[in-house]
N, C-alpha and C. Protein backbone atom coordinates (compact mmCIF):
# COMPACT_ATOMS: atom_id res chain seq x y z
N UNK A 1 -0.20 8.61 31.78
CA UNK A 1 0.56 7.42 31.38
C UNK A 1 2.02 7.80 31.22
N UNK A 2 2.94 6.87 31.78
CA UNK A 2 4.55 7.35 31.57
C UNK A 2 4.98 6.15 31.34
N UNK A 3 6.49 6.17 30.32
CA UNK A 3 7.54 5.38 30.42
C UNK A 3 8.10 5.32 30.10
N UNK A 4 9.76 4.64 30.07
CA UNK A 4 10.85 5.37 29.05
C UNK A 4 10.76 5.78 28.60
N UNK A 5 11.82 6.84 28.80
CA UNK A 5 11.94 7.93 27.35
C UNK A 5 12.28 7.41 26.38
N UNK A 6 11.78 7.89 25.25
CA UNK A 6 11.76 7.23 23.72
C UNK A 6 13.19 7.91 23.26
N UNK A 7 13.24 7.54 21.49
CA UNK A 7 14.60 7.72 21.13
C UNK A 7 14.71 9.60 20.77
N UNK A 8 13.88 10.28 20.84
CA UNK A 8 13.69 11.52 20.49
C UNK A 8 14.17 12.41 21.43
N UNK A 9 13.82 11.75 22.89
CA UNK A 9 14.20 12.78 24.08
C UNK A 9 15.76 12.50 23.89
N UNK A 10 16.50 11.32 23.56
CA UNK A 10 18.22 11.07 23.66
C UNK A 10 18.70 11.68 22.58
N UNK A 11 18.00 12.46 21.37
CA UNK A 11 18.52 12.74 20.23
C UNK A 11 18.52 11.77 19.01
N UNK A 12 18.12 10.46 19.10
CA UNK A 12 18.07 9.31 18.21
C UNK A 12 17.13 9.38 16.92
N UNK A 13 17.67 9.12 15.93
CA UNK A 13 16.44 8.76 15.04
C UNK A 13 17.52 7.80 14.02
N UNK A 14 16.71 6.79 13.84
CA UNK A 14 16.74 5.82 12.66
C UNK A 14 16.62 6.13 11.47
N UNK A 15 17.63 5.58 10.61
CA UNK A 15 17.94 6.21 9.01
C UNK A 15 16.67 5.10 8.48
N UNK A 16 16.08 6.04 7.54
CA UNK A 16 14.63 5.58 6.82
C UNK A 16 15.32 4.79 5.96
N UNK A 17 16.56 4.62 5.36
CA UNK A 17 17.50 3.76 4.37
C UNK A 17 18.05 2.97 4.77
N UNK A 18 18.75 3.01 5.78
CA UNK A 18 19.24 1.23 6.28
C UNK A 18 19.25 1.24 7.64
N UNK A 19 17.90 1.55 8.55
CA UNK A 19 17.34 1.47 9.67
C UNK A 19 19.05 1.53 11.12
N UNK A 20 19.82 2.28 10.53
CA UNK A 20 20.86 2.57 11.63
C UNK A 20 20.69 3.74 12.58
N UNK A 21 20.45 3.65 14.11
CA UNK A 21 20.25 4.65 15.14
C UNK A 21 20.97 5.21 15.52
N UNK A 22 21.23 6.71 14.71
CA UNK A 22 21.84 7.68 14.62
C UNK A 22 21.64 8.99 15.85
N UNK A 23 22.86 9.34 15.93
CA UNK A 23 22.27 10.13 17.05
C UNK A 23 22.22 11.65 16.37
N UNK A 24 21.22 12.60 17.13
CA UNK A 24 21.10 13.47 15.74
C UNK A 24 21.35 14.84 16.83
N UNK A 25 21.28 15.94 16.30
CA UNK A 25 21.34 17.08 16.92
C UNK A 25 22.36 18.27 16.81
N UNK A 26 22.83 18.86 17.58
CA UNK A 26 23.82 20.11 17.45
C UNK A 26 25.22 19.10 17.80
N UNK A 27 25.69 19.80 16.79
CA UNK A 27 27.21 19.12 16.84
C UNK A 27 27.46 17.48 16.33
N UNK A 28 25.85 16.75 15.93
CA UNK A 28 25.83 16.12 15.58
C UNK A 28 25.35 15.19 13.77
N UNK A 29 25.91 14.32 13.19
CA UNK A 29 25.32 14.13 11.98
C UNK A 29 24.25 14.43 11.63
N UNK A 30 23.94 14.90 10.60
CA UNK A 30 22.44 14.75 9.76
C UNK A 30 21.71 14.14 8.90
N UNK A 31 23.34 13.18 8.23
CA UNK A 31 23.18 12.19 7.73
C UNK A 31 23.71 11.09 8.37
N UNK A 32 23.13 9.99 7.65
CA UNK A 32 23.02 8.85 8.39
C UNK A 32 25.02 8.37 7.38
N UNK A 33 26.17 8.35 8.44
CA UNK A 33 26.96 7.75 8.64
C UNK A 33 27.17 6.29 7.64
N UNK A 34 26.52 5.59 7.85
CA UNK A 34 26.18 4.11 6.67
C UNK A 34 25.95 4.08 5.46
N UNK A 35 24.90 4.76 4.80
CA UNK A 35 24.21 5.02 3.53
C UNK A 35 23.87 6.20 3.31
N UNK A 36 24.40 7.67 3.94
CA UNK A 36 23.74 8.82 3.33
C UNK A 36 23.05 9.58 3.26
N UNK A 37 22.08 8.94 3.64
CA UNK A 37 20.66 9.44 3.56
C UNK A 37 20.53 10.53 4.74
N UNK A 38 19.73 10.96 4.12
CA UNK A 38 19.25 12.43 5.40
C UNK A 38 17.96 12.06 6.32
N UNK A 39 18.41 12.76 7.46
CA UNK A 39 18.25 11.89 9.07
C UNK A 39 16.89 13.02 9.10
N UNK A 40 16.19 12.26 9.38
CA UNK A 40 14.53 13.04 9.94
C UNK A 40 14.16 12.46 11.54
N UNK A 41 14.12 13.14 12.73
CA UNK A 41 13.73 12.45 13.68
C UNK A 41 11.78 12.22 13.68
N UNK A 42 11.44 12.66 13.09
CA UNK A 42 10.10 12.93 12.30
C UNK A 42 10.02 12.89 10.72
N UNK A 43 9.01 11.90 10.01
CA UNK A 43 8.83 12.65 8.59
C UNK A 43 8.51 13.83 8.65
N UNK A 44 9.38 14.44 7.41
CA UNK A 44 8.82 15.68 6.96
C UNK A 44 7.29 15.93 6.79
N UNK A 45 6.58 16.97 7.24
CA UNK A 45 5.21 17.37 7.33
C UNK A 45 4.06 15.68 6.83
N UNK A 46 4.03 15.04 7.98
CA UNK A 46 3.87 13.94 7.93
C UNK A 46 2.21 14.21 7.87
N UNK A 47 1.84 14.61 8.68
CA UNK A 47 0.21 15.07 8.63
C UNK A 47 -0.37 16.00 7.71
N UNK A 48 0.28 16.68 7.11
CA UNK A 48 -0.10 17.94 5.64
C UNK A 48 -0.26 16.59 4.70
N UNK A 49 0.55 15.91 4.35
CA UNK A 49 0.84 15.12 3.14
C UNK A 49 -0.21 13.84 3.65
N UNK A 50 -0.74 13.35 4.27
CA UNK A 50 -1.50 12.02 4.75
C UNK A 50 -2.81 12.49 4.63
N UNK A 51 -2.75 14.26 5.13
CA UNK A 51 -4.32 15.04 4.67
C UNK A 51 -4.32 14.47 3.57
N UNK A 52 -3.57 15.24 2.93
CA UNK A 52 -3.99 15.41 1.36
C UNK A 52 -4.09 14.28 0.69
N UNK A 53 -3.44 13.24 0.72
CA UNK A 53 -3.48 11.14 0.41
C UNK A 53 -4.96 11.09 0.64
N UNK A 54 -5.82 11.15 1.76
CA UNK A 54 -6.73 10.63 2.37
C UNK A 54 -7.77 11.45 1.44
N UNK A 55 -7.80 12.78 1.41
CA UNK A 55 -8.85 13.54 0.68
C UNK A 55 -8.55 13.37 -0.56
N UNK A 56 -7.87 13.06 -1.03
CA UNK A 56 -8.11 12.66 -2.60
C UNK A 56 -8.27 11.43 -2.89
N UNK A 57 -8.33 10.37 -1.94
CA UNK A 57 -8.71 9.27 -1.81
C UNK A 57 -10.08 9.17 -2.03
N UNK A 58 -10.75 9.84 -0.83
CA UNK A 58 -12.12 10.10 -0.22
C UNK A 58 -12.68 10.59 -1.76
N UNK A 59 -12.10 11.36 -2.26
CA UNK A 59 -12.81 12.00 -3.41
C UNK A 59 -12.79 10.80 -4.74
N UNK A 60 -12.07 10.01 -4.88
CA UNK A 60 -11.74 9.16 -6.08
C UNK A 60 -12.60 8.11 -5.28
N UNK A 61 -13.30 7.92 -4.47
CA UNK A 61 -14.01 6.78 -3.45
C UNK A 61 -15.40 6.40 -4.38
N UNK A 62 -15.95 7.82 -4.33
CA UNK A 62 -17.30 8.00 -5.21
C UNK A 62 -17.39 7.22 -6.66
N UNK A 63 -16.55 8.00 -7.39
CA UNK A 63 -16.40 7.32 -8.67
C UNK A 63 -16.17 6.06 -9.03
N UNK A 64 -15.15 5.40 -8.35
CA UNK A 64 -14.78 4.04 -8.31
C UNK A 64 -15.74 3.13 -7.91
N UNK A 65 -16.81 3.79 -7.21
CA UNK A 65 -18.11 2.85 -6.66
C UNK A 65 -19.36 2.99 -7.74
N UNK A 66 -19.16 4.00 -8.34
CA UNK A 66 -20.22 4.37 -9.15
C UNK A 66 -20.38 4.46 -10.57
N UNK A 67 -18.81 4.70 -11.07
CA UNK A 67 -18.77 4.23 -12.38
C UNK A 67 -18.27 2.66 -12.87
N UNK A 68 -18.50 2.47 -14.44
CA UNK A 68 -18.36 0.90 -14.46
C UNK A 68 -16.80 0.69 -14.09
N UNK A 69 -16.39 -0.29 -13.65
CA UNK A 69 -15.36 -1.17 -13.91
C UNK A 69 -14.91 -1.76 -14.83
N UNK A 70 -15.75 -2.50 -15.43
CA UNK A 70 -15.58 -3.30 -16.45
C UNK A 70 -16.61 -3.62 -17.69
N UNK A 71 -16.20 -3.49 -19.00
CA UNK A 71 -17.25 -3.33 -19.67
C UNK A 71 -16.99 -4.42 -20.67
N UNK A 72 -18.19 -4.60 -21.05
CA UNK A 72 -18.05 -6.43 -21.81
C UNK A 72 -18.38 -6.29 -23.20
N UNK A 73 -18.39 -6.81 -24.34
CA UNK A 73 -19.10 -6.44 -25.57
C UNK A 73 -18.85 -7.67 -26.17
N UNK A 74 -19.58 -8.26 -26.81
CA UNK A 74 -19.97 -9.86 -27.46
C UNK A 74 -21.01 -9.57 -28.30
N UNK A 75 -21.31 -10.52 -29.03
CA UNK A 75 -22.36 -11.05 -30.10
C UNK A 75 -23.56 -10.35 -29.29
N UNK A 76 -23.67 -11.02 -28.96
CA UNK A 76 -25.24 -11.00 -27.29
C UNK A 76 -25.50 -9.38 -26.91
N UNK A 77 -24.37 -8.82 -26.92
CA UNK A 77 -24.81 -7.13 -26.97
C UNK A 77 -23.27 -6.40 -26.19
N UNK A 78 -23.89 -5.13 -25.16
CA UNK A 78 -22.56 -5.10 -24.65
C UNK A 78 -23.21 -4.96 -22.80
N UNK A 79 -22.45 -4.42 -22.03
CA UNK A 79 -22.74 -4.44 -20.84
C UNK A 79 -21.38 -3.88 -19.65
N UNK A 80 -21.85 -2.79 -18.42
CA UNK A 80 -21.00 -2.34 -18.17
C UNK A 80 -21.47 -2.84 -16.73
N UNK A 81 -20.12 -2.82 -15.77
CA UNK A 81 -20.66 -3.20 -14.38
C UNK A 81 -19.77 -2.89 -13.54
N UNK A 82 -20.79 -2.12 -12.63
CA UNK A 82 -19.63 -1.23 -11.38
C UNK A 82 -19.47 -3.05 -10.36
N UNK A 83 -18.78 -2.39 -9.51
CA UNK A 83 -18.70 -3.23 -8.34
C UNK A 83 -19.49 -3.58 -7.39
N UNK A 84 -20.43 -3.15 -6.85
CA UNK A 84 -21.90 -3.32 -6.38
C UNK A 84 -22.54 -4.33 -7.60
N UNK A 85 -22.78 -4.14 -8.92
CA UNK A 85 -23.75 -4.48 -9.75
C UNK A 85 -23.15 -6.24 -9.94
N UNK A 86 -21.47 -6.31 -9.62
CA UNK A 86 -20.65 -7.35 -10.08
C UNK A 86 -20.72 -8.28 -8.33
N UNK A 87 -20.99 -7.53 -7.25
CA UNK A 87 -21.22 -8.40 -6.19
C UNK A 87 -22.77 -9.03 -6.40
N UNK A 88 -23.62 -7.79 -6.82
CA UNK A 88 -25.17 -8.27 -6.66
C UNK A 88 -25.38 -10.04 -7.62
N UNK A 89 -24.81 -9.66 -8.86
CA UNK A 89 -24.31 -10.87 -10.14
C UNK A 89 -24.19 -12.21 -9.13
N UNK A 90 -22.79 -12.10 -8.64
CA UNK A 90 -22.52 -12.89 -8.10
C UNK A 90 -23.07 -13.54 -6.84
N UNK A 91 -24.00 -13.02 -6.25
CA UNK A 91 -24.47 -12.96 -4.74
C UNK A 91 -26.11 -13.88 -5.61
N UNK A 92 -26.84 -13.25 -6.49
CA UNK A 92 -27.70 -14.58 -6.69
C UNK A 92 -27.39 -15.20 -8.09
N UNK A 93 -26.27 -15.47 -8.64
CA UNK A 93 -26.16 -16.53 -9.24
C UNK A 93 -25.41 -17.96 -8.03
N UNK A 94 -25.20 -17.62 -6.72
CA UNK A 94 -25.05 -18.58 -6.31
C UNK A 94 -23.65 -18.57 -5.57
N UNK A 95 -23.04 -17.77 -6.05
CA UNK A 95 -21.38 -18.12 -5.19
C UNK A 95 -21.18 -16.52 -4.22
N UNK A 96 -22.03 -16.76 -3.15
CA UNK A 96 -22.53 -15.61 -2.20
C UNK A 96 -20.60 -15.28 -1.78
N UNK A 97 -20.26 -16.81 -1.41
CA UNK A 97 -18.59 -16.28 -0.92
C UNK A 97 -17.81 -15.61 -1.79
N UNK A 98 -17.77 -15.60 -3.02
CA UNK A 98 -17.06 -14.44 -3.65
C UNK A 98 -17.32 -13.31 -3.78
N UNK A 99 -18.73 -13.30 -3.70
CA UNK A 99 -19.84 -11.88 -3.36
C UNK A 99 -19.43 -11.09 -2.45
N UNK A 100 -18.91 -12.29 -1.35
CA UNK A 100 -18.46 -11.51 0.35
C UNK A 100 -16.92 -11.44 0.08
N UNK A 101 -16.18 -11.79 -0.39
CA UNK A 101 -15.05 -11.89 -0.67
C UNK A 101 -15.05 -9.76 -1.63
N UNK A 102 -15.55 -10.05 -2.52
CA UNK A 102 -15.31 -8.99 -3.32
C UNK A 102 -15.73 -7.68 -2.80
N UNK A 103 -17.09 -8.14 -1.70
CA UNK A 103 -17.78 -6.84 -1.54
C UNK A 103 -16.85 -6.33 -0.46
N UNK A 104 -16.07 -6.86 0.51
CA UNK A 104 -15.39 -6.57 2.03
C UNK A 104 -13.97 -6.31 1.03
N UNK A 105 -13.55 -6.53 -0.26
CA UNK A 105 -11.83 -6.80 -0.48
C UNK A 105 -12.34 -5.02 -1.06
N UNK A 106 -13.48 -4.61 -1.67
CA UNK A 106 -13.31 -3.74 -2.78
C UNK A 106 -14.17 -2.27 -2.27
N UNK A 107 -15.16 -2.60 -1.35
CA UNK A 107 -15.63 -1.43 -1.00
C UNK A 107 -15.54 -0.96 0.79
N UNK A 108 -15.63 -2.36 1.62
CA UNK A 108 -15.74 -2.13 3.25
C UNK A 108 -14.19 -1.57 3.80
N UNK A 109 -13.08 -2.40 2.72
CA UNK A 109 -11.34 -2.19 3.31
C UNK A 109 -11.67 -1.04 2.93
N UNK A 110 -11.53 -0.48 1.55
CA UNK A 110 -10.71 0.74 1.54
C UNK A 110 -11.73 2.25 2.26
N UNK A 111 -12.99 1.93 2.65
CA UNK A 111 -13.68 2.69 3.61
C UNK A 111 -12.89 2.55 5.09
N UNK A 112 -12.86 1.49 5.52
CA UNK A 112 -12.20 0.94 6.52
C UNK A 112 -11.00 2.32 6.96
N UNK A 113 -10.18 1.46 5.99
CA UNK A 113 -8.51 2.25 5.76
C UNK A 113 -9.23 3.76 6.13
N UNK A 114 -9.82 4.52 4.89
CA UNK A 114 -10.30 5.61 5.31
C UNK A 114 -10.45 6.34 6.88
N UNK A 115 -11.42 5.84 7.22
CA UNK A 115 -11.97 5.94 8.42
C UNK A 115 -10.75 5.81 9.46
N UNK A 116 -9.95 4.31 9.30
CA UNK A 116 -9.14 4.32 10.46
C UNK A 116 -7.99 5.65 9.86
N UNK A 117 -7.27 6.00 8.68
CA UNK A 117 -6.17 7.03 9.07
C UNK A 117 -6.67 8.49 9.20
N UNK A 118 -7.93 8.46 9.68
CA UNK A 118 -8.88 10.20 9.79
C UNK A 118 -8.32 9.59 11.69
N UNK A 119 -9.49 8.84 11.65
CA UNK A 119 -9.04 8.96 12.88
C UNK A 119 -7.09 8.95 13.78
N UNK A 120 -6.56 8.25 13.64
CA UNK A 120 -5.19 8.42 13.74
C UNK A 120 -4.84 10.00 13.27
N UNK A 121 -4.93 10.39 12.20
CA UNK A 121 -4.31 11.61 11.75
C UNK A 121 -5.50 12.75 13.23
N UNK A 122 -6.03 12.28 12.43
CA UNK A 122 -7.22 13.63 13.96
C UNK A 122 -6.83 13.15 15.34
N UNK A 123 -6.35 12.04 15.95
CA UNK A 123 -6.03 12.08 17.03
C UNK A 123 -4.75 12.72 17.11
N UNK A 124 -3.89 12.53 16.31
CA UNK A 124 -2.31 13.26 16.23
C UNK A 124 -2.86 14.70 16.51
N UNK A 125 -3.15 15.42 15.33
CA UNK A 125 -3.17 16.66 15.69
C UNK A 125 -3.98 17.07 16.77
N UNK A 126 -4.90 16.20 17.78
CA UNK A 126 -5.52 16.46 19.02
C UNK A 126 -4.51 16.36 20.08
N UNK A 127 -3.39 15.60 19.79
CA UNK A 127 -2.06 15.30 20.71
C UNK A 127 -3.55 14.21 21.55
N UNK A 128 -4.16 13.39 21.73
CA UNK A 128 -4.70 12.28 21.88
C UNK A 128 -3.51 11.32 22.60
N UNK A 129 -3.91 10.60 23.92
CA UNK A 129 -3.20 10.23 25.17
C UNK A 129 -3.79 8.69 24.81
N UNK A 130 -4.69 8.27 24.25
CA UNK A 130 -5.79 7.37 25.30
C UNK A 130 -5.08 5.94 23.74
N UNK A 131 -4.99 4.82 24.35
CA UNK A 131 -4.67 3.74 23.64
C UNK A 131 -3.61 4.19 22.83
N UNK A 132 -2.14 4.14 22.63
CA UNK A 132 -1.28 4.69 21.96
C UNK A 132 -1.05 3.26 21.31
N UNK A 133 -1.04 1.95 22.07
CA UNK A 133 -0.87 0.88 21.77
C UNK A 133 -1.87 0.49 20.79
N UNK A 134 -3.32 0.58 20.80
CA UNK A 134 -4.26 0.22 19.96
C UNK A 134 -3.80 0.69 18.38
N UNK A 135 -3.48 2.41 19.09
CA UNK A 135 -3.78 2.83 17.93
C UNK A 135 -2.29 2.17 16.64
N UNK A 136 -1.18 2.32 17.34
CA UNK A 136 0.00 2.13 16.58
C UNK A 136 -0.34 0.78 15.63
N UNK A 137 -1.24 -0.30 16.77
CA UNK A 137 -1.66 -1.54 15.82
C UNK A 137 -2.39 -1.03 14.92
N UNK A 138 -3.82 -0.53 14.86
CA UNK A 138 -4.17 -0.28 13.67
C UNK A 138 -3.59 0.69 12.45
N UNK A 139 -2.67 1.67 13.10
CA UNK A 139 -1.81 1.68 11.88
C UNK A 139 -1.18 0.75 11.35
N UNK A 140 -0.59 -0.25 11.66
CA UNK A 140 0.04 -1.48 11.13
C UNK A 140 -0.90 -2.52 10.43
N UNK A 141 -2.35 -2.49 10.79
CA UNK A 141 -2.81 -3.40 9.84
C UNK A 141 -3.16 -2.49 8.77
N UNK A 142 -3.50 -0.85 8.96
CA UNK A 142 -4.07 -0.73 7.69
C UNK A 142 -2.92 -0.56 6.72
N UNK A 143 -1.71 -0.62 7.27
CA UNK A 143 -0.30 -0.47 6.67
C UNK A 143 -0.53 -2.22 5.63
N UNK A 144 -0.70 -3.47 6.29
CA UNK A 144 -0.90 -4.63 5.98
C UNK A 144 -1.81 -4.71 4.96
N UNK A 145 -2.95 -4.24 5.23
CA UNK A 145 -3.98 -4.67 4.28
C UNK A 145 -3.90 -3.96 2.98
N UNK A 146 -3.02 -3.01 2.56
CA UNK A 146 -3.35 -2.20 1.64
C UNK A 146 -3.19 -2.93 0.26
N UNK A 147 -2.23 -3.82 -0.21
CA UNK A 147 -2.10 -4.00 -1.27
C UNK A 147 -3.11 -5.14 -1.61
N UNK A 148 -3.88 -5.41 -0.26
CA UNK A 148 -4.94 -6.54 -0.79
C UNK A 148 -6.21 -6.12 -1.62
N UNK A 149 -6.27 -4.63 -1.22
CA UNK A 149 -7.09 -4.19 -1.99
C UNK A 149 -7.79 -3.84 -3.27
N UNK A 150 -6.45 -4.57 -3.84
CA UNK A 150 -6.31 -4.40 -5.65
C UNK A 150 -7.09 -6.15 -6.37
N UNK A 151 -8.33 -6.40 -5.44
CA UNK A 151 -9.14 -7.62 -5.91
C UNK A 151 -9.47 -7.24 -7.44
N UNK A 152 -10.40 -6.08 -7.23
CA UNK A 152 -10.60 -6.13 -8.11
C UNK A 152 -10.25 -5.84 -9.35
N UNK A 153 -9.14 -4.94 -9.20
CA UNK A 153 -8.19 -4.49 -10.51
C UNK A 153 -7.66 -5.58 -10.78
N UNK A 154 -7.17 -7.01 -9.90
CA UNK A 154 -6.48 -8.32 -10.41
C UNK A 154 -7.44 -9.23 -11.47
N UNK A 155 -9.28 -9.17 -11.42
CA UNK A 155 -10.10 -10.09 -11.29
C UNK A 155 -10.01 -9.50 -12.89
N UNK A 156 -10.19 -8.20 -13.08
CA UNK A 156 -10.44 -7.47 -14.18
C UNK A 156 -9.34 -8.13 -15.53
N UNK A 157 -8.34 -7.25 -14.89
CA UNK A 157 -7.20 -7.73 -15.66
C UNK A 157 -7.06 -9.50 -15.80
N UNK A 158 -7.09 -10.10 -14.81
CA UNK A 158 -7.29 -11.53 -15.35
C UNK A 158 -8.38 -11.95 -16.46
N UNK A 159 -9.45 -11.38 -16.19
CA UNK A 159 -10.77 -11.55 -17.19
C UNK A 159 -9.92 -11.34 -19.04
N UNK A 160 -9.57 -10.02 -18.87
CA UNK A 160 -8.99 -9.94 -19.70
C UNK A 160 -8.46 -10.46 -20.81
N UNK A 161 -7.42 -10.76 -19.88
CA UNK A 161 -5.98 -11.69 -20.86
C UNK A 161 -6.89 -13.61 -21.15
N UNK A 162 -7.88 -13.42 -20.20
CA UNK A 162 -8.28 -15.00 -20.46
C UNK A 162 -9.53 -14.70 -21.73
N UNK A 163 -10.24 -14.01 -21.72
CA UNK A 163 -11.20 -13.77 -22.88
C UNK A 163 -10.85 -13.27 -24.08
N UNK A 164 -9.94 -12.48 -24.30
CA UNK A 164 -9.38 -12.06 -25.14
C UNK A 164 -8.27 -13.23 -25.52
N UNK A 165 -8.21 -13.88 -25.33
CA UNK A 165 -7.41 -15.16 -25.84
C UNK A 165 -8.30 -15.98 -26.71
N UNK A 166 -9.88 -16.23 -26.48
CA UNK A 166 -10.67 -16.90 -26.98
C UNK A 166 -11.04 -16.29 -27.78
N UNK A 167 -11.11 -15.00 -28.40
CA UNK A 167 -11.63 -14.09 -28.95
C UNK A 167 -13.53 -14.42 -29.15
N UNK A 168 -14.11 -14.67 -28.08
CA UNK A 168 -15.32 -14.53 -27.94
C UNK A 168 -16.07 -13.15 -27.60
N UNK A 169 -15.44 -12.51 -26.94
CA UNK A 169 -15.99 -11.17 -26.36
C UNK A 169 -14.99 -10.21 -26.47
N UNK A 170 -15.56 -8.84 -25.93
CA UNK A 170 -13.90 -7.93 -25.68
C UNK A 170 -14.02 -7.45 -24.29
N UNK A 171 -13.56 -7.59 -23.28
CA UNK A 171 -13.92 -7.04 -21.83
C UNK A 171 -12.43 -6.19 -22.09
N UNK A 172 -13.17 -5.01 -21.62
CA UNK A 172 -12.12 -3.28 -21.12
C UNK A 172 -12.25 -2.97 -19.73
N UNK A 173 -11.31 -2.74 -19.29
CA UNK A 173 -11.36 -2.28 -17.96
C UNK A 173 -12.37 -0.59 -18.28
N UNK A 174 -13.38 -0.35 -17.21
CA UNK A 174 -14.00 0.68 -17.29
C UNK A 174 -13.10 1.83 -16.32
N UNK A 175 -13.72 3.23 -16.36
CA UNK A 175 -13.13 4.25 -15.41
C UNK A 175 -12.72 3.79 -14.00
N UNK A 176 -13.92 2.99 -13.72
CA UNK A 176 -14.11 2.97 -12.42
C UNK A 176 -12.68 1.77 -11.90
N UNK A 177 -12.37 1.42 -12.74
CA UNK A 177 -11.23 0.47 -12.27
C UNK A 177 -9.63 1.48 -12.20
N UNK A 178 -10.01 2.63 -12.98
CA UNK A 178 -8.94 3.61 -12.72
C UNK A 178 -9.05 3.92 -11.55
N UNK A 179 -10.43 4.37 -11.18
CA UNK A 179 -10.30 5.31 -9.96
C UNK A 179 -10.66 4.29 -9.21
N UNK A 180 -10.70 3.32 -9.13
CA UNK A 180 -10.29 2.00 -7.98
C UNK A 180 -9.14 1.91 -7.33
N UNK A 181 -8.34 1.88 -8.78
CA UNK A 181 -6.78 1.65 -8.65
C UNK A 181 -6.05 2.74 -7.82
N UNK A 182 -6.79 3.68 -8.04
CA UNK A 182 -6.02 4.78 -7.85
C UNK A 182 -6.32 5.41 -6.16
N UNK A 183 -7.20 5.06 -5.68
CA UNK A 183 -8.21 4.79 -4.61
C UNK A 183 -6.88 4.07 -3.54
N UNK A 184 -6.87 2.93 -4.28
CA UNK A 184 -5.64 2.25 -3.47
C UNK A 184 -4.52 2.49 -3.27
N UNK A 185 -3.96 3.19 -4.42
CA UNK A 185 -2.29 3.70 -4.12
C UNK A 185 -2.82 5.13 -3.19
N UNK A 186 -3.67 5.81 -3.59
CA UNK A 186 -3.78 6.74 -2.71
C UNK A 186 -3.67 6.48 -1.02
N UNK A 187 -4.49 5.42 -0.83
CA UNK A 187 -4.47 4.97 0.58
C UNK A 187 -3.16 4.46 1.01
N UNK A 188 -2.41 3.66 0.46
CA UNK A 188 -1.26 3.35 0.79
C UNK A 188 -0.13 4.45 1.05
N UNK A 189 -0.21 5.40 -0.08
CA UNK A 189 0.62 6.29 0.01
C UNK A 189 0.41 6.95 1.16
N UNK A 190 -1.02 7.42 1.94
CA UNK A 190 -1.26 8.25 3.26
C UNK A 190 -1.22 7.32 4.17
N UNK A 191 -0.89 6.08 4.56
CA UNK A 191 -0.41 5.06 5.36
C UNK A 191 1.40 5.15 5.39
N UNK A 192 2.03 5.47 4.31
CA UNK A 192 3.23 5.67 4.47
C UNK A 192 4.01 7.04 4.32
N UNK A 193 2.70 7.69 4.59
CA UNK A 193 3.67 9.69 4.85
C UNK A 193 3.16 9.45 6.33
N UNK A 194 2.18 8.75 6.65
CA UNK A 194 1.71 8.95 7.96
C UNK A 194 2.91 8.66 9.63
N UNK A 195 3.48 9.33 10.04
CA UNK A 195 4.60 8.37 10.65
C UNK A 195 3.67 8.06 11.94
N UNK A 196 3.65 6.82 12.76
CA UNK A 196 3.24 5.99 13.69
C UNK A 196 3.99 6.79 15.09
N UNK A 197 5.15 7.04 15.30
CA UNK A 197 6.09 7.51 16.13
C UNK A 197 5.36 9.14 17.08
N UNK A 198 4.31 9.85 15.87
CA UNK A 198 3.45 10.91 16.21
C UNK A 198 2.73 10.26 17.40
N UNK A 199 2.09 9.34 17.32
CA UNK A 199 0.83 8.72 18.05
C UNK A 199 1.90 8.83 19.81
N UNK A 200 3.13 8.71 19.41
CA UNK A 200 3.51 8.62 21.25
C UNK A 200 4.52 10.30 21.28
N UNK A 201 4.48 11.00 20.78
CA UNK A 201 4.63 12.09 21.39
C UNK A 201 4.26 12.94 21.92
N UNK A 202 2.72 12.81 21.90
CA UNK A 202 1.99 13.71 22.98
C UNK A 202 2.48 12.86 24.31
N UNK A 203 2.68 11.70 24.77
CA UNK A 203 2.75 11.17 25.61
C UNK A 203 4.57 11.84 26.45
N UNK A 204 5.22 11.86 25.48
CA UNK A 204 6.80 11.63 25.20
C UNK A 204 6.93 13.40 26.43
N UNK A 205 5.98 14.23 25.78
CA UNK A 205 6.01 15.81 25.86
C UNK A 205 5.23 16.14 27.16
N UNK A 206 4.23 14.87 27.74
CA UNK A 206 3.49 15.52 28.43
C UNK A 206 4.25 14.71 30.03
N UNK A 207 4.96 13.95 29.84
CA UNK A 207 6.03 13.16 30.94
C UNK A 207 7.54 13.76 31.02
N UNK A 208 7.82 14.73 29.91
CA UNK A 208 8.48 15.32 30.04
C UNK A 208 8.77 16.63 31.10
């Protein structure tokens, strides 16, 4: 596959601070001219740092599925409930669409995300030829979807501030809403060390 040369073979790279196309190299700036900032024609160790996002993701994955979320305590007794136990609730008391809503926002995305930046990051370091176009899109949605992922840390915290107003019960966010939360910034963060621009330089090097 060939076609224009990209901005890397001319010396170009775009300031990560106020997106101006700088030309970079010997004899040339290193900072970006406009705002300052220091000129990377590549993030810095973009694939070391997206490892490490993703595997500590992967590892905070477990817990967040398995410990409670949210824990309830009232007259009536007390009660703790992961996210599985809070779809199952919901799935036969009757409102199956929030069931599907919660179960795809809280456990299928951020597997999803997973799965898609292994693959992207493992095709990079394979230098991988095949769909450069596919792939750049699904970096961009899992770039999109990330902050949707915080359903259930929103549902929690809303529970919250609305029950604790009535003073009928006391609902606490459980562990598992930490390592939910944390699940998610993790993913986001290895969506944005990840640079997209990798995916076409095996191409860039091998037309060269």
């Amino acid at each position: 596959m060939s076609g224009p040369p990209g901005a890397a073979r001319w010396h170009l790279a775009p300031c990560h601070g106020c997106a101006l196309l700088v030309r970079t190299g010997a004899g040339h700036a290193v900072r970006c001219p406009r705002c300052g900032s220091l000129l990377h024609a590549r993030k810095p160790d973009s694939i070391a740092r997206t490892w490490a996002f993703i595997v500590a993701a992967a590892i905070l994955y477990i817990p967040a599925n398995l410990l409670p979320i949210m824990e309830t305590s009232s007259l009536f007794g007390a009660q703790k409930d992961t996210i599985m136990s809070g779809v199952v609730y919901l799935w036969l008391s009757g409102s199956w669409h929030l069931a599907l809503v919660v179960f795809i926002a809280s456990i299928l995305v951020p597997m999803a995300k997973l799965i898609a930046l292994v693959i992207l990051v493992l095709s990079v370091q394979m230098r991988a030829r095949w769909q450069p176009v596919q792939r750049t899109r699904l970096y961009r949605l899992v770039e999109l979807v990330g902050r949707w992922s915080m359903l259930d840390v929103y549902v929690v915290t809303l529970l919250v501030a609305l029950v604790q107003l009535e003073a009928l019960a006391t609902i606490r966010p459980g562990p598992g809403a930490l390592a939910f939360g944390a699940v998610v910034v993790l993913t986001m963060f290895a969506a944005m060390s990840f640079d997209p621009r990798l995916i076409w330089d095996a191409l860039e090097k091998d037309d060269a």
